[in-house]
N, C-alpha and C. Protein backbone atom coordinates (compact mmCIF):
# COMPACT_ATOMS: atom_id res chain seq x y z
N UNK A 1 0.85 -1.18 0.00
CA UNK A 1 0.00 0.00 0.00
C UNK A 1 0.89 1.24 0.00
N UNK A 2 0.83 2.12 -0.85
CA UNK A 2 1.48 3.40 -1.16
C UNK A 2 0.77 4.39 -0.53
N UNK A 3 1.83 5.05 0.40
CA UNK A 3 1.48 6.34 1.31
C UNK A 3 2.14 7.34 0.41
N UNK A 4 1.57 8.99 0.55
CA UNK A 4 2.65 9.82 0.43
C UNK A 4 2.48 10.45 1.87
N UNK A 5 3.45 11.97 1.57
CA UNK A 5 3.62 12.69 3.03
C UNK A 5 2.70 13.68 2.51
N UNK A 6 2.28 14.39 3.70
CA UNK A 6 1.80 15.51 2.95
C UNK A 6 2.51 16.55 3.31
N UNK A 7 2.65 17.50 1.81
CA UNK A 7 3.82 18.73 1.61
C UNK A 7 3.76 19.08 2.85
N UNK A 8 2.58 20.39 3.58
CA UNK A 8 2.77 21.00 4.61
C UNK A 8 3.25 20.42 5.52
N UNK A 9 2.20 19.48 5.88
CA UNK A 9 2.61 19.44 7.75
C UNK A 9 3.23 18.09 8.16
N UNK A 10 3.64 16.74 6.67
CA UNK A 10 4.72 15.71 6.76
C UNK A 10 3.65 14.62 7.29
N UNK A 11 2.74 14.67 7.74
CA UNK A 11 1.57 13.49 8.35
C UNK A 11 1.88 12.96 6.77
N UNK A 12 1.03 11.02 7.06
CA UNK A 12 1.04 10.25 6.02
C UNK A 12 -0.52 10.76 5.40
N UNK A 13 -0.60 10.78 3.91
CA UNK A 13 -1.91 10.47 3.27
C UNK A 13 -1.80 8.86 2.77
N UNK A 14 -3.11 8.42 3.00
CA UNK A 14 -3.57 6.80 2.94
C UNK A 14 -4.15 7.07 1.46
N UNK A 15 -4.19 6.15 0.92
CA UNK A 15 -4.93 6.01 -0.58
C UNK A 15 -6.21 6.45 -0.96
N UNK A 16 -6.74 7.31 -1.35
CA UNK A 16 -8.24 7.32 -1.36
C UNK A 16 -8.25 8.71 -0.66
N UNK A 17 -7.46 9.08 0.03
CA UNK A 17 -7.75 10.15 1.21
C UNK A 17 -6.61 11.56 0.09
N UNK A 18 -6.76 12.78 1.04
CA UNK A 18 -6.72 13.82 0.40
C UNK A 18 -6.33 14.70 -0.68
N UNK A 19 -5.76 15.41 -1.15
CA UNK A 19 -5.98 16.43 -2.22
C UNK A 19 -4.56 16.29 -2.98
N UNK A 20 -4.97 16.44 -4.28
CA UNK A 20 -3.69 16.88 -5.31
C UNK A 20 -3.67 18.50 -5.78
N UNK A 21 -2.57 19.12 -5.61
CA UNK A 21 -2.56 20.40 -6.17
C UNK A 21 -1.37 20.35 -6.97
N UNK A 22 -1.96 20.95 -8.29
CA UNK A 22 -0.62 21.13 -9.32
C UNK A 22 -0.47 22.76 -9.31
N UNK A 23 0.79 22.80 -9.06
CA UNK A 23 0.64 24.66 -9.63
C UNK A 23 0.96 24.83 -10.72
N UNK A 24 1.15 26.20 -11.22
CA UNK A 24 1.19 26.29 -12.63
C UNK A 24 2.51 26.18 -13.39
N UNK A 25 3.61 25.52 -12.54
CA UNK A 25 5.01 25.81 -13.05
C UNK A 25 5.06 23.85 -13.17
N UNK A 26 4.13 23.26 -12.79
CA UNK A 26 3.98 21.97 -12.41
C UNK A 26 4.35 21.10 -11.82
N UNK A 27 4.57 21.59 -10.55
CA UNK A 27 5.16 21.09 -9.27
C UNK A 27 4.10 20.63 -8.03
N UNK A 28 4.16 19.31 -8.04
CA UNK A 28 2.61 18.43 -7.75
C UNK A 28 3.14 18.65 -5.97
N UNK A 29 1.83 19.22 -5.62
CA UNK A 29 1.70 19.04 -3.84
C UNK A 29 0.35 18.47 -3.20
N UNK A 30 1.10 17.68 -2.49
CA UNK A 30 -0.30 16.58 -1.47
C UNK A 30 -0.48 17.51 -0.67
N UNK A 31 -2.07 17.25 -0.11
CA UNK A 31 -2.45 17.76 1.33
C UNK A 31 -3.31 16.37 1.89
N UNK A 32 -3.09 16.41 3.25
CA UNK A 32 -4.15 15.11 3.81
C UNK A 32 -5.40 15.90 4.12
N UNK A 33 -5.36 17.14 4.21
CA UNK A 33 -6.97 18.19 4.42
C UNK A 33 -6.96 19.24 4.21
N UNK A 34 -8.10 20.17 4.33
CA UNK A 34 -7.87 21.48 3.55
C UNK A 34 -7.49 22.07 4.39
N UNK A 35 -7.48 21.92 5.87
CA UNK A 35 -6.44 22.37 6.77
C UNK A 35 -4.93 23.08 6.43
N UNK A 36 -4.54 22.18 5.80
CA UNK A 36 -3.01 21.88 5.79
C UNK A 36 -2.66 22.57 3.85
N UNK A 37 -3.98 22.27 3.28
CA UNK A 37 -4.09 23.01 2.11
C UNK A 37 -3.97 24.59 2.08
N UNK A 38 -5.00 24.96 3.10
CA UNK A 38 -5.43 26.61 3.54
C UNK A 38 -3.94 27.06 4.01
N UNK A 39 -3.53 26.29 5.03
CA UNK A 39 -2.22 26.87 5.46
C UNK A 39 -1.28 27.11 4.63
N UNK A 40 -1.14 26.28 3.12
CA UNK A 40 0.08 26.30 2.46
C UNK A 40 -0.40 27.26 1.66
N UNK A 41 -1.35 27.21 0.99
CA UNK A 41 -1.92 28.79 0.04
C UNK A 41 -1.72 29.89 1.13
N UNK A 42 -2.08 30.22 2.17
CA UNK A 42 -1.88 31.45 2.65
C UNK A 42 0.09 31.56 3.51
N UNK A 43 0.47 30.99 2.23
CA UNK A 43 2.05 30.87 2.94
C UNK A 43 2.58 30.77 4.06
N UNK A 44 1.80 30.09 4.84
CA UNK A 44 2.52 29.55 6.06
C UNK A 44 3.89 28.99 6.65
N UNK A 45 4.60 29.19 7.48
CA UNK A 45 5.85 28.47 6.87
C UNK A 45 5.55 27.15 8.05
N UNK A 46 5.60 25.91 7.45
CA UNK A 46 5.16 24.78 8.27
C UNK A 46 5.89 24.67 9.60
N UNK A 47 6.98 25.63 9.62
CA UNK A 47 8.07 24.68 10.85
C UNK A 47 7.36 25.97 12.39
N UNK A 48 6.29 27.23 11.89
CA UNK A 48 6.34 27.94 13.06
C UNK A 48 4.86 27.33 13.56
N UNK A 49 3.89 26.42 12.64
CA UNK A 49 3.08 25.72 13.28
C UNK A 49 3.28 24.49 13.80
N UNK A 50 2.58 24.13 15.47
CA UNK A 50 2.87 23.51 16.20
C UNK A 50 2.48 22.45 15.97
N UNK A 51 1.69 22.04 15.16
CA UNK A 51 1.43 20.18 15.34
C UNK A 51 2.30 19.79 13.83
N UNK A 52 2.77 20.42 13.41
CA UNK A 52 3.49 19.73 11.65
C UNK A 52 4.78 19.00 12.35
N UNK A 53 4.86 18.42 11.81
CA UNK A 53 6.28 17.33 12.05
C UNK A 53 7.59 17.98 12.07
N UNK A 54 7.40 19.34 11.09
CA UNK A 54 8.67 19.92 10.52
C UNK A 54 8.67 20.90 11.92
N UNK A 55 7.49 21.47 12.54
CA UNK A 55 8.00 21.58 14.05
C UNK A 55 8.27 20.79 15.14
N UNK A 56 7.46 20.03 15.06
CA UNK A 56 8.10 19.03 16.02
C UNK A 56 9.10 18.37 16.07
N UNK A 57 10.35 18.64 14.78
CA UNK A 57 11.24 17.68 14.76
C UNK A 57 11.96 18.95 14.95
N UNK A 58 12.11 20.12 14.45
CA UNK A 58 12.92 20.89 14.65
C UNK A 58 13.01 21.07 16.29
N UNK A 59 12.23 20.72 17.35
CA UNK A 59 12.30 20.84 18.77
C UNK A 59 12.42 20.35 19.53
N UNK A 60 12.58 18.85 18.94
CA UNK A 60 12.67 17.36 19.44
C UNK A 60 11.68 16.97 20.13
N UNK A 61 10.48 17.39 19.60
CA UNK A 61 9.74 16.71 20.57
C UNK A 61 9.41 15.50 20.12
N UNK A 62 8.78 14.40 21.34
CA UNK A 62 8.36 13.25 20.74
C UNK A 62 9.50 12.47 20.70
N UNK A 63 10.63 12.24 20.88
CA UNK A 63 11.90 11.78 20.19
C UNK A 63 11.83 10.68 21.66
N UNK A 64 11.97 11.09 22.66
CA UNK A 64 12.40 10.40 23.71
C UNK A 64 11.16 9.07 24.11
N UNK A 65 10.23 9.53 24.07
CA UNK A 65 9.30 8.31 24.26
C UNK A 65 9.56 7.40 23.16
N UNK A 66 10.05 7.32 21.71
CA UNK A 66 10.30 6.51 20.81
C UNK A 66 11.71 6.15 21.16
N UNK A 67 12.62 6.68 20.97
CA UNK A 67 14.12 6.14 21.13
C UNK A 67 14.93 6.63 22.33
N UNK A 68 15.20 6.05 23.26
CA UNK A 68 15.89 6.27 24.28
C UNK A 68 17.49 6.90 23.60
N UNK A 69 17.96 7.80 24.37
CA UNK A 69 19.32 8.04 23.64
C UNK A 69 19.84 7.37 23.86
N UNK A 70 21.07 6.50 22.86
CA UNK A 70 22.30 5.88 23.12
C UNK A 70 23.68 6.10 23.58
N UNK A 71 24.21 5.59 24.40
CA UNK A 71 25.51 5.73 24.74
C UNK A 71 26.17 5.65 24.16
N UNK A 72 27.12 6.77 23.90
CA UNK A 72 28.21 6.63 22.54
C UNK A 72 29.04 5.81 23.44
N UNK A 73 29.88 5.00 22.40
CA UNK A 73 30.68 4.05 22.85
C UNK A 73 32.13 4.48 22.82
N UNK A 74 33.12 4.51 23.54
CA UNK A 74 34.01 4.85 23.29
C UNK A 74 35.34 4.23 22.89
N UNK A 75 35.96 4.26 22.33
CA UNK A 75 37.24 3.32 21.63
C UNK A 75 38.40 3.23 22.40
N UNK A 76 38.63 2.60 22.99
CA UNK A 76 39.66 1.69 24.19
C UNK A 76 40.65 1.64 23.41
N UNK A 77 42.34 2.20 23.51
CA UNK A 77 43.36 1.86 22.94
C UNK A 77 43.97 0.59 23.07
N UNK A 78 44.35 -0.34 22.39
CA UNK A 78 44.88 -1.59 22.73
C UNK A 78 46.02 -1.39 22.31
N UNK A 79 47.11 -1.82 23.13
CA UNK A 79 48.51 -1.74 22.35
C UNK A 79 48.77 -3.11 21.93
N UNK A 80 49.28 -3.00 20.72
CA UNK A 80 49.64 -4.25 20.14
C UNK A 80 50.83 -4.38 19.54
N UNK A 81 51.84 -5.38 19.02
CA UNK A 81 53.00 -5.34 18.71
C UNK A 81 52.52 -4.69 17.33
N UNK A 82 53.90 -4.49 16.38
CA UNK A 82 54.01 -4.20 15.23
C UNK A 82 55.02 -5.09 14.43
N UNK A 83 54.97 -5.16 12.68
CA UNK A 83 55.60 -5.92 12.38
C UNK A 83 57.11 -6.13 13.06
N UNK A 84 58.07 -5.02 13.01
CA UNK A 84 59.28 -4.96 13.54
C UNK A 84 59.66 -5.00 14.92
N UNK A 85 58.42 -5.08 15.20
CA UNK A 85 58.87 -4.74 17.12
C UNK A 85 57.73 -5.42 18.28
N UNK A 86 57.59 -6.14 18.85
CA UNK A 86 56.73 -6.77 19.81
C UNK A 86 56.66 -5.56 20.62
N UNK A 87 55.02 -6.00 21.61
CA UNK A 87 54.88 -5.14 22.74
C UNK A 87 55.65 -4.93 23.63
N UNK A 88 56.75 -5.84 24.06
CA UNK A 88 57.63 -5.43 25.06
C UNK A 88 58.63 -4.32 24.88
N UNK A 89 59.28 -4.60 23.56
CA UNK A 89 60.26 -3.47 22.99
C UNK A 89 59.63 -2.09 22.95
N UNK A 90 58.06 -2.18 22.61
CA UNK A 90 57.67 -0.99 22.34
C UNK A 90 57.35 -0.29 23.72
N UNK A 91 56.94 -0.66 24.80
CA UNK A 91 56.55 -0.67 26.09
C UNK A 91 58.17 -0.27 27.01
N UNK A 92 59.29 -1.04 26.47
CA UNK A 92 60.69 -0.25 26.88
C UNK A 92 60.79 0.49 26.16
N UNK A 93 60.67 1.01 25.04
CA UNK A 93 60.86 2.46 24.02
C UNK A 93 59.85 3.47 24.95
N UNK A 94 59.01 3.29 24.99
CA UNK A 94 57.92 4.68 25.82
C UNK A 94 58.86 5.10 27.17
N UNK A 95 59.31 4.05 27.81
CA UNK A 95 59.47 4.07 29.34
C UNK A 95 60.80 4.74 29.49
N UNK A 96 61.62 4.85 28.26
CA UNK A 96 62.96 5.46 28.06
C UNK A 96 62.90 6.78 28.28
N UNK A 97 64.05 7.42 28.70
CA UNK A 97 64.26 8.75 28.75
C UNK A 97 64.60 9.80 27.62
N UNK A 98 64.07 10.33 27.54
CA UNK A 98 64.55 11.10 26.15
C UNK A 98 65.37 11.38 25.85
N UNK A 99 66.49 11.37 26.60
CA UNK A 99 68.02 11.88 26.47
C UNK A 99 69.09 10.69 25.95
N UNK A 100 68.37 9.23 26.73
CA UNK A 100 68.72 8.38 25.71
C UNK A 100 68.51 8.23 24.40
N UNK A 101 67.15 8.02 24.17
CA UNK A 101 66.53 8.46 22.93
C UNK A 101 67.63 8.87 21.96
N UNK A 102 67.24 10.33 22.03
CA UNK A 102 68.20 11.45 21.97
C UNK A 102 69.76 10.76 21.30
N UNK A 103 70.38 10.43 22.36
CA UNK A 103 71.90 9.91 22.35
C UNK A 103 71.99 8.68 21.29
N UNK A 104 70.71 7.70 21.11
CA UNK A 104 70.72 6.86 20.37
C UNK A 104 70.57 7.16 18.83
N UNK A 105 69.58 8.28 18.98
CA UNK A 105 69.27 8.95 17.27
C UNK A 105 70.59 9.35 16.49
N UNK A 106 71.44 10.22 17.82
CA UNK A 106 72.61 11.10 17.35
C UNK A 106 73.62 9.81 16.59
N UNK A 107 73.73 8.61 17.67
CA UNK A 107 74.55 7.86 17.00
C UNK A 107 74.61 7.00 15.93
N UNK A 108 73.09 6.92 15.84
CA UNK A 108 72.02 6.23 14.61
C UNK A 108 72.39 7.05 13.73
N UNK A 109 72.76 8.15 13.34
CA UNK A 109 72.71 9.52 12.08
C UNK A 109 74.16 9.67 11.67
N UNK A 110 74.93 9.64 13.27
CA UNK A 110 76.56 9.26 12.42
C UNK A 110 76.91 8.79 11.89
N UNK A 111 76.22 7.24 12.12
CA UNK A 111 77.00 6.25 11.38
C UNK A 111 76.43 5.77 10.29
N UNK A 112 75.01 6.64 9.83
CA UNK A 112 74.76 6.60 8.76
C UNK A 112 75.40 7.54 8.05
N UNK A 113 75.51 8.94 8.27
CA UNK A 113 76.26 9.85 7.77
C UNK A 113 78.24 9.06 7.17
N UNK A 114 78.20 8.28 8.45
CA UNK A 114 79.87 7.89 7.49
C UNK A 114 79.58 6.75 6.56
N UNK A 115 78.76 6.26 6.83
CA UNK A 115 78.56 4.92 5.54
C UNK A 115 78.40 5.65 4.46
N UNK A 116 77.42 6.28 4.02
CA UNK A 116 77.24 7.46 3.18
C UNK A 116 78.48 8.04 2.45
N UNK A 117 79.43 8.92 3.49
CA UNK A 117 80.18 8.95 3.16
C UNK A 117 81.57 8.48 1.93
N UNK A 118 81.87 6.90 3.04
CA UNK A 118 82.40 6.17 2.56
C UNK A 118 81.95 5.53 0.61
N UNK A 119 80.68 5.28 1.34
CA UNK A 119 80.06 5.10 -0.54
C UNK A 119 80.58 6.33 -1.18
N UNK A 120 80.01 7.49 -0.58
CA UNK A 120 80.56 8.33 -1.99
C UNK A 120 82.15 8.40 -2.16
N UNK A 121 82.87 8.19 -1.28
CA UNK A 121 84.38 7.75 -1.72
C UNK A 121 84.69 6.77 -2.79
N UNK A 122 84.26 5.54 -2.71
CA UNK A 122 84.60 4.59 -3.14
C UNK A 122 84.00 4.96 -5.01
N UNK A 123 82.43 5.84 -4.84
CA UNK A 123 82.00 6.13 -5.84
C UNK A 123 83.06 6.78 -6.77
N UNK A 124 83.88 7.76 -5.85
CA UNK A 124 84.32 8.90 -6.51
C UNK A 124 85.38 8.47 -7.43
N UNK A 125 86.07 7.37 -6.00
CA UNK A 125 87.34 6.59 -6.59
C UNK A 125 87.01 5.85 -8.22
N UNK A 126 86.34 5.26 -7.84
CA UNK A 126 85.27 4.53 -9.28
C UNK A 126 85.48 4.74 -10.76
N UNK A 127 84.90 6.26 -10.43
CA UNK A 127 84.98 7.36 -11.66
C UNK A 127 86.03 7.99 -12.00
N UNK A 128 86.89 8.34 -11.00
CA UNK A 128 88.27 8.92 -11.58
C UNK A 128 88.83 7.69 -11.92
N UNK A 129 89.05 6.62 -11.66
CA UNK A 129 89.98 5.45 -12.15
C UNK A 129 89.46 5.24 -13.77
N UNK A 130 87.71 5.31 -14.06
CA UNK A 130 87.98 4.99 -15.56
C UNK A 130 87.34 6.35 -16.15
N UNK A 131 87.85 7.07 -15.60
CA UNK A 131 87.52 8.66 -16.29
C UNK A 131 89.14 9.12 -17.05
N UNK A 132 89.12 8.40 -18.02
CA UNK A 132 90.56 8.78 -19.27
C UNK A 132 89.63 9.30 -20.53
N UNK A 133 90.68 10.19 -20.96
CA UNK A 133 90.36 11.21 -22.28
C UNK A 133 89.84 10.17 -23.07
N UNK A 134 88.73 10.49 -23.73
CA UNK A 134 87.74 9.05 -24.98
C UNK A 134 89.14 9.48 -26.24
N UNK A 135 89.43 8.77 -26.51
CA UNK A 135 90.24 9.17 -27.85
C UNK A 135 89.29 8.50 -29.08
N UNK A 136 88.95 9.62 -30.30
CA UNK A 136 87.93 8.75 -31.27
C UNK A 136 88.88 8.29 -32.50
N UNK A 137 88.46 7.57 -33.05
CA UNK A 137 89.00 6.86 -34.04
C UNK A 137 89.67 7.89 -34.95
N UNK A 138 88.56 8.54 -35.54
CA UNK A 138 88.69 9.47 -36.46
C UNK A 138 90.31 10.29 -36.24
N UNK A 139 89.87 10.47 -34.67
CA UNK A 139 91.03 11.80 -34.12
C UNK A 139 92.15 11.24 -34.66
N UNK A 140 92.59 9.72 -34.06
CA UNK A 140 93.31 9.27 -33.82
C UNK A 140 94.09 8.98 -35.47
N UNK A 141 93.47 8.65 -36.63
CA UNK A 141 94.10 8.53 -37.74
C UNK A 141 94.47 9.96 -38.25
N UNK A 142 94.04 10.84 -38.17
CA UNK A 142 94.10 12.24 -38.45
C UNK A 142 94.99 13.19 -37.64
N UNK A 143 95.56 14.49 -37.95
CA UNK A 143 95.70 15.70 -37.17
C UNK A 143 95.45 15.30 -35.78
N UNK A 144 96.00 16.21 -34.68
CA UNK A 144 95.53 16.29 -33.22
C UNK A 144 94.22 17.37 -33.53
N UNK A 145 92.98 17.38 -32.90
CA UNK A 145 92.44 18.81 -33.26
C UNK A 145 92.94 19.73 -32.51
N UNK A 146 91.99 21.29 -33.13
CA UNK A 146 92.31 22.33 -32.32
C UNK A 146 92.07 22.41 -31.25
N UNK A 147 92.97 23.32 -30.34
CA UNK A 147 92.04 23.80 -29.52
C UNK A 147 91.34 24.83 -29.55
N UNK A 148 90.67 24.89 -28.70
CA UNK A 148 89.37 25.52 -28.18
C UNK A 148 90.13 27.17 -28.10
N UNK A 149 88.97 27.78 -28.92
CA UNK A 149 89.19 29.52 -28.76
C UNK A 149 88.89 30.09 -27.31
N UNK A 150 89.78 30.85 -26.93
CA UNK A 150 89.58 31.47 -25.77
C UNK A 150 89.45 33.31 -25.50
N UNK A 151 89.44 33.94 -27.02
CA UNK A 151 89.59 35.06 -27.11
C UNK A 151 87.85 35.45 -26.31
N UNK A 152 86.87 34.46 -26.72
CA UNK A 152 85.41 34.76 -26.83
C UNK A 152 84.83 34.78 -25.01
């Protein structure tokens, strides 16, 4: 069985029961009585009359005899390990002093800083060992070329 609402005041209309209004731009509005009809022609605005739904919901009334409010629930932290590290390690990491911390980061950063280092040595070495003048074929059967102008 198909209900609608009715425009004004949001009550259900039952089948058979009240009014269709088309206006002239053709925008179809129910009424369940001419009550609720009269009110919407003389521009009423539904939410400052007291029995329409659209006031009563704007004021909550009615709400509490239907639904008791619920207790928001609140979300309990659980600590749990992580891939790299069990709860115990992580539970001695909190309990640490920051100055260790601290002292551990500094030495954690050095000795990345000299590994680092070292690579780019070995890099450098790398490149100067096979960094020799390309000699091209061409050059090489031919003339030495010029050099390069330096007046410019």
């Amino acid at each position: 069985m198909r209900t609608y609402d009715d425009t004004f005041s949001g009550q259900k209309i039952y089948p058979g029961k009240g009014k269709l209004y088309v206006r002239g731009d053709s925008k179809i509005f129910r009424f369940q009585n001419g009550k609720s009809e009269s009110l919407f022609l003389q521009r009423k605005n539904p939410r400052r009359i007291a029995w329409t739904v659209l006031f009563r919901r704007q004021r909550k009334k009615g709400i509490a005899e239907e639904v008791i409010k619920k207790r928001t629930r609140r979300a309990v932290k659980a600590q749990r390990g992580i891939v790299g590290a069990s709860l115990d390690v992580i539970k001695e990491r909190r309990s640490q002093r920051p100055e260790v911390r601290t002292a551990e980061r500094r030495a954690a950063i050095d000795s990345a800083k000299k590994l680092r280092a070292e690579q780019q040595k070995a890099k450098k070495a790398k490149t100067n060992a096979s960094a020799q003048p390309k000699v091209s074929k061409q050059g090489a059967k031919g003339k030495a070329p010029k050099p390069m102008n330096t007046s410019r």
